[in-house]
N, C-alpha and C. Protein backbone atom coordinates (compact mmCIF):
# COMPACT_ATOMS: atom_id res chain seq x y z
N UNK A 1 -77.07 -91.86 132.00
CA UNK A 1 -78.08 -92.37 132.88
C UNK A 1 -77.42 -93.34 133.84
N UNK A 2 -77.64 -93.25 135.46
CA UNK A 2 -77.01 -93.65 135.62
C UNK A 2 -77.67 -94.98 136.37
N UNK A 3 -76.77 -96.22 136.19
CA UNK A 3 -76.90 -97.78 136.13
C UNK A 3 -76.98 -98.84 137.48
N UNK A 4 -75.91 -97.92 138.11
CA UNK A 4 -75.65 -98.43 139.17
C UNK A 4 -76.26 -98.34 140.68
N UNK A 5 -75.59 -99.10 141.42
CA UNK A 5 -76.21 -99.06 142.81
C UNK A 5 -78.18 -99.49 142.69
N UNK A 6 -78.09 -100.44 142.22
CA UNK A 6 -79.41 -101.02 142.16
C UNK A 6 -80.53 -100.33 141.68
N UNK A 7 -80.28 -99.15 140.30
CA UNK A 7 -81.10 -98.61 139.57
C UNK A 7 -81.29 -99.69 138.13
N UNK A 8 -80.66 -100.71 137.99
CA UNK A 8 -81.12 -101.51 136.80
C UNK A 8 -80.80 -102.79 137.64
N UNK A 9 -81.37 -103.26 137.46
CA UNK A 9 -82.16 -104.68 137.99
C UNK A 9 -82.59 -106.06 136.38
N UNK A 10 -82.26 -106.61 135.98
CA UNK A 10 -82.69 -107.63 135.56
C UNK A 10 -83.01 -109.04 135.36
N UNK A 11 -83.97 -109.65 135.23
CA UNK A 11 -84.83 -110.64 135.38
C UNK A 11 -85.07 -111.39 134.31
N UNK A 12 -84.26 -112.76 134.43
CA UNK A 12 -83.98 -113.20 132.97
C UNK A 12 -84.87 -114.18 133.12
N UNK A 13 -85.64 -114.54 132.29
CA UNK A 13 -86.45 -116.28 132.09
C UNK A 13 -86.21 -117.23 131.02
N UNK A 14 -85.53 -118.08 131.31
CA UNK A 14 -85.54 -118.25 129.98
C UNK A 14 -86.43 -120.29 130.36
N UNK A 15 -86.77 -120.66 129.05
CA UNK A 15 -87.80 -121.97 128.94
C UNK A 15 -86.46 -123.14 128.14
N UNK A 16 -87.20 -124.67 128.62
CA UNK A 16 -86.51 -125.33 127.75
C UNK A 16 -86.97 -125.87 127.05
N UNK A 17 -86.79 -127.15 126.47
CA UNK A 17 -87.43 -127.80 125.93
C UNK A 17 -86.99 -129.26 125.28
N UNK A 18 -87.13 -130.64 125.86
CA UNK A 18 -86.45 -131.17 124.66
C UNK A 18 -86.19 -131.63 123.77
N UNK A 19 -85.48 -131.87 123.02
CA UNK A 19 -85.73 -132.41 121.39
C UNK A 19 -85.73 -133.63 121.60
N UNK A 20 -85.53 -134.09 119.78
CA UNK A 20 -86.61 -135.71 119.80
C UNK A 20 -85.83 -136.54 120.20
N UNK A 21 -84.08 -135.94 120.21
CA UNK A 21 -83.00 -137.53 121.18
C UNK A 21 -83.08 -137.23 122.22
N UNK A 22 -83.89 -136.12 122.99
CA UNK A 22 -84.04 -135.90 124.90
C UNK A 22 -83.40 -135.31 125.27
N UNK A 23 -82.62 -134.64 123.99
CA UNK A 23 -81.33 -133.53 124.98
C UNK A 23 -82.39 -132.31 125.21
N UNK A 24 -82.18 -131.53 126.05
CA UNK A 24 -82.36 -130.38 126.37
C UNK A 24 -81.60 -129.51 125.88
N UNK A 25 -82.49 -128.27 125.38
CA UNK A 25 -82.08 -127.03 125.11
C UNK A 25 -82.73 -126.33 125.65
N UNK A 26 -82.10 -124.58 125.12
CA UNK A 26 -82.54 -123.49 125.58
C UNK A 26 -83.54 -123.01 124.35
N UNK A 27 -84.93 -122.93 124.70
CA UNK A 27 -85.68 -122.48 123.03
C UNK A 27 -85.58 -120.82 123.45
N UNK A 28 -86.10 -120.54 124.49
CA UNK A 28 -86.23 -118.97 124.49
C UNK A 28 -85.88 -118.47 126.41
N UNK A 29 -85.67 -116.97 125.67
CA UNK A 29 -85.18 -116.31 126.89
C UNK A 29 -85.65 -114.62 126.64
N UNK A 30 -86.82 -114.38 128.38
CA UNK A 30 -86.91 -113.61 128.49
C UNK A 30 -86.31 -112.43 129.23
N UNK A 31 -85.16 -111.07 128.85
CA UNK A 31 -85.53 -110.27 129.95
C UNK A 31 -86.40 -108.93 130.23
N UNK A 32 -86.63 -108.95 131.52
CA UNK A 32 -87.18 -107.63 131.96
C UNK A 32 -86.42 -106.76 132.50
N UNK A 33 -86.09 -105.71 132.30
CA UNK A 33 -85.67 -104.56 132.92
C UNK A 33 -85.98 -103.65 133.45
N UNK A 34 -85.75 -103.70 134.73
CA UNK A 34 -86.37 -102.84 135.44
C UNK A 34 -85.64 -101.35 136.08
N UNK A 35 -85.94 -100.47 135.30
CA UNK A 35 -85.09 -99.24 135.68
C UNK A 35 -85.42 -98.08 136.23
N UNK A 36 -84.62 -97.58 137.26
CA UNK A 36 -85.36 -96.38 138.37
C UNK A 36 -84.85 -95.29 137.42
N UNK A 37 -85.60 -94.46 137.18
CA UNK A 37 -85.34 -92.70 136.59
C UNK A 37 -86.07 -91.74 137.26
N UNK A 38 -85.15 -90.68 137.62
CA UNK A 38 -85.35 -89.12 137.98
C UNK A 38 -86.76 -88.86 137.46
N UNK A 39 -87.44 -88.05 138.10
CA UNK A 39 -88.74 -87.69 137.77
C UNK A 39 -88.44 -86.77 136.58
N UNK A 40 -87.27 -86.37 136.12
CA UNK A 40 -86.98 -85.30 135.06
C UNK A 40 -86.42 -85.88 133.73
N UNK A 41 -86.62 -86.85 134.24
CA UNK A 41 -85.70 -88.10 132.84
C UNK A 41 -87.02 -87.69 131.91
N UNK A 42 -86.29 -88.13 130.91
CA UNK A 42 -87.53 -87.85 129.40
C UNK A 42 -87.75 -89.64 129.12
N UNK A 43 -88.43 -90.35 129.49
CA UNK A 43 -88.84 -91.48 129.46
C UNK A 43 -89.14 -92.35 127.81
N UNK A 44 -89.67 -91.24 127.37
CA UNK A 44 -89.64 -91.56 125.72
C UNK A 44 -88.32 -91.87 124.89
N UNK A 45 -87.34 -90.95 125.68
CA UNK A 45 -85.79 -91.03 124.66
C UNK A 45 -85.21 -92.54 125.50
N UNK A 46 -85.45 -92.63 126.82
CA UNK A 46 -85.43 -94.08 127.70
C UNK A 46 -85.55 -94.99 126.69
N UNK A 47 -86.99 -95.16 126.51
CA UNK A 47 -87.19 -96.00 125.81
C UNK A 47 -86.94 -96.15 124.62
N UNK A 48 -86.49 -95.17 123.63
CA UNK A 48 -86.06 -95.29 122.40
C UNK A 48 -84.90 -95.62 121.92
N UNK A 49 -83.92 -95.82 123.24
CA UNK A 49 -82.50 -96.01 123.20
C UNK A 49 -82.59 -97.65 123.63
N UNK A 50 -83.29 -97.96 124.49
CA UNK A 50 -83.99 -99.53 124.70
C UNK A 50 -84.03 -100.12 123.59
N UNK A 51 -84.92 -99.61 122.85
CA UNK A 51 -85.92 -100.52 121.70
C UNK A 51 -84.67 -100.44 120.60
N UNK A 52 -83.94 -100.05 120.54
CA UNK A 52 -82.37 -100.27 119.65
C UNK A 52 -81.61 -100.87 119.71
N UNK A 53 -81.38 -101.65 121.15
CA UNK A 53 -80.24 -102.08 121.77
C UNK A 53 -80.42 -103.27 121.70
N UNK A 54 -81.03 -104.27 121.36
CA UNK A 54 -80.52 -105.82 121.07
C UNK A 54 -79.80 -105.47 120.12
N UNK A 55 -79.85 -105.07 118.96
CA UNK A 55 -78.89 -105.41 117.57
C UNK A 55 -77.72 -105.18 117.67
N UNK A 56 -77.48 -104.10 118.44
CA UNK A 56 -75.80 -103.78 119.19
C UNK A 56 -74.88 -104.92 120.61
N UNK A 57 -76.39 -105.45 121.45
CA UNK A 57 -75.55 -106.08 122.02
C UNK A 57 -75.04 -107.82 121.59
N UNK A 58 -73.54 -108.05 122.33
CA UNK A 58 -73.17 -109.04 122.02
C UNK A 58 -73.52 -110.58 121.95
N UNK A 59 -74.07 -110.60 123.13
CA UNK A 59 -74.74 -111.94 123.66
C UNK A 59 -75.95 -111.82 122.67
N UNK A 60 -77.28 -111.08 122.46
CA UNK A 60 -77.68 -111.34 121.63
C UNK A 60 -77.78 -111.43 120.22
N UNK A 61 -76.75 -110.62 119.42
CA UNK A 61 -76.15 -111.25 118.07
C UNK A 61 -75.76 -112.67 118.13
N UNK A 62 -74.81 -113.17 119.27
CA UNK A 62 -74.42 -114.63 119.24
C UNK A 62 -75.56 -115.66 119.37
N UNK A 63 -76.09 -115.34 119.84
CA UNK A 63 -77.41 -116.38 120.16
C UNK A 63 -78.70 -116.36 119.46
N UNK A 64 -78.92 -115.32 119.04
CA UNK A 64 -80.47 -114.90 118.35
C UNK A 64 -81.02 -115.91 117.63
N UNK A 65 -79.86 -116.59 116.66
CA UNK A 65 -80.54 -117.68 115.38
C UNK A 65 -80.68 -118.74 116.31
N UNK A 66 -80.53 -118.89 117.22
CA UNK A 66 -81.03 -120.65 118.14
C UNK A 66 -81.94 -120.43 119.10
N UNK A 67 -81.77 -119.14 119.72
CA UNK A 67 -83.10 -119.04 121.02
C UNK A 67 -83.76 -117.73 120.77
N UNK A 68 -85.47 -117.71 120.68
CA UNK A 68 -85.88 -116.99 120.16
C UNK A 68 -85.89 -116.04 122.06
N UNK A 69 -85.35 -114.81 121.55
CA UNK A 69 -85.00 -113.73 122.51
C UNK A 69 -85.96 -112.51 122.59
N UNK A 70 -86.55 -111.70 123.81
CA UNK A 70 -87.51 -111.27 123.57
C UNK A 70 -86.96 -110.13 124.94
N UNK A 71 -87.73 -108.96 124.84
CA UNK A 71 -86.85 -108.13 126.28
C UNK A 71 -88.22 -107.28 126.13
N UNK A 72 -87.74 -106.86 127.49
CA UNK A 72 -88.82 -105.08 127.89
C UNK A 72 -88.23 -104.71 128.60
N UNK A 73 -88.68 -102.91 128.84
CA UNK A 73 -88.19 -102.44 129.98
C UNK A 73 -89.33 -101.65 130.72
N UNK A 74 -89.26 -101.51 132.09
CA UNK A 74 -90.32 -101.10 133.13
C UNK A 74 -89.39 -100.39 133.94
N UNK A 75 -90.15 -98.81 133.46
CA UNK A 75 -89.26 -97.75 134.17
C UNK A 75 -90.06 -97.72 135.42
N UNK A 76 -89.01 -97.12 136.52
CA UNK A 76 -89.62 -97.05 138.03
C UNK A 76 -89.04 -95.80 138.24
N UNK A 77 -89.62 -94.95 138.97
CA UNK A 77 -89.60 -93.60 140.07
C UNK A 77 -88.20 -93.79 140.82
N UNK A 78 -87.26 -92.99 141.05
CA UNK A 78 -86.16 -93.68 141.43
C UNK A 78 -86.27 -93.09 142.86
């Protein structure tokens, strides 16, 4: 599937918050993904390969136990 040339787009949010000595942290981080597919793409296997992919990626194994992490994806007509 292909990624490039401005077919995946993402939109990170993330919130802070701070604790009781005033430092600031990061509590949570949202992204959205926004991805263009072929009118012939099978959208279901899209998304089923999505809904798998935090546990494989890196950044969120490293971070998961301190900022609660949360994602979607929003397929678009390419």
């Amino acid at each position: 599937m292909p990624a490039s040339e401005g077919r995946l787009i993402g939109d990170i949010t993330g919130e802070v918050e701070a604790e009781d000595d005033g430092v600031i942290v990061i509590k949570r981080i949202h992204a959205t993904y926004h991805l263009k597919v072929d009118p012939d793409v099978d959208r279901a296997k899209v998304q089923r390969a999505f809904d798998g992919h935090m546990p494989k990626c890196p950044v969120y194994r490293s971070i998961s136990g301190s900022i609660d992490i949360t994602s979607e994806l929003v397929l678009e007509d390419a």
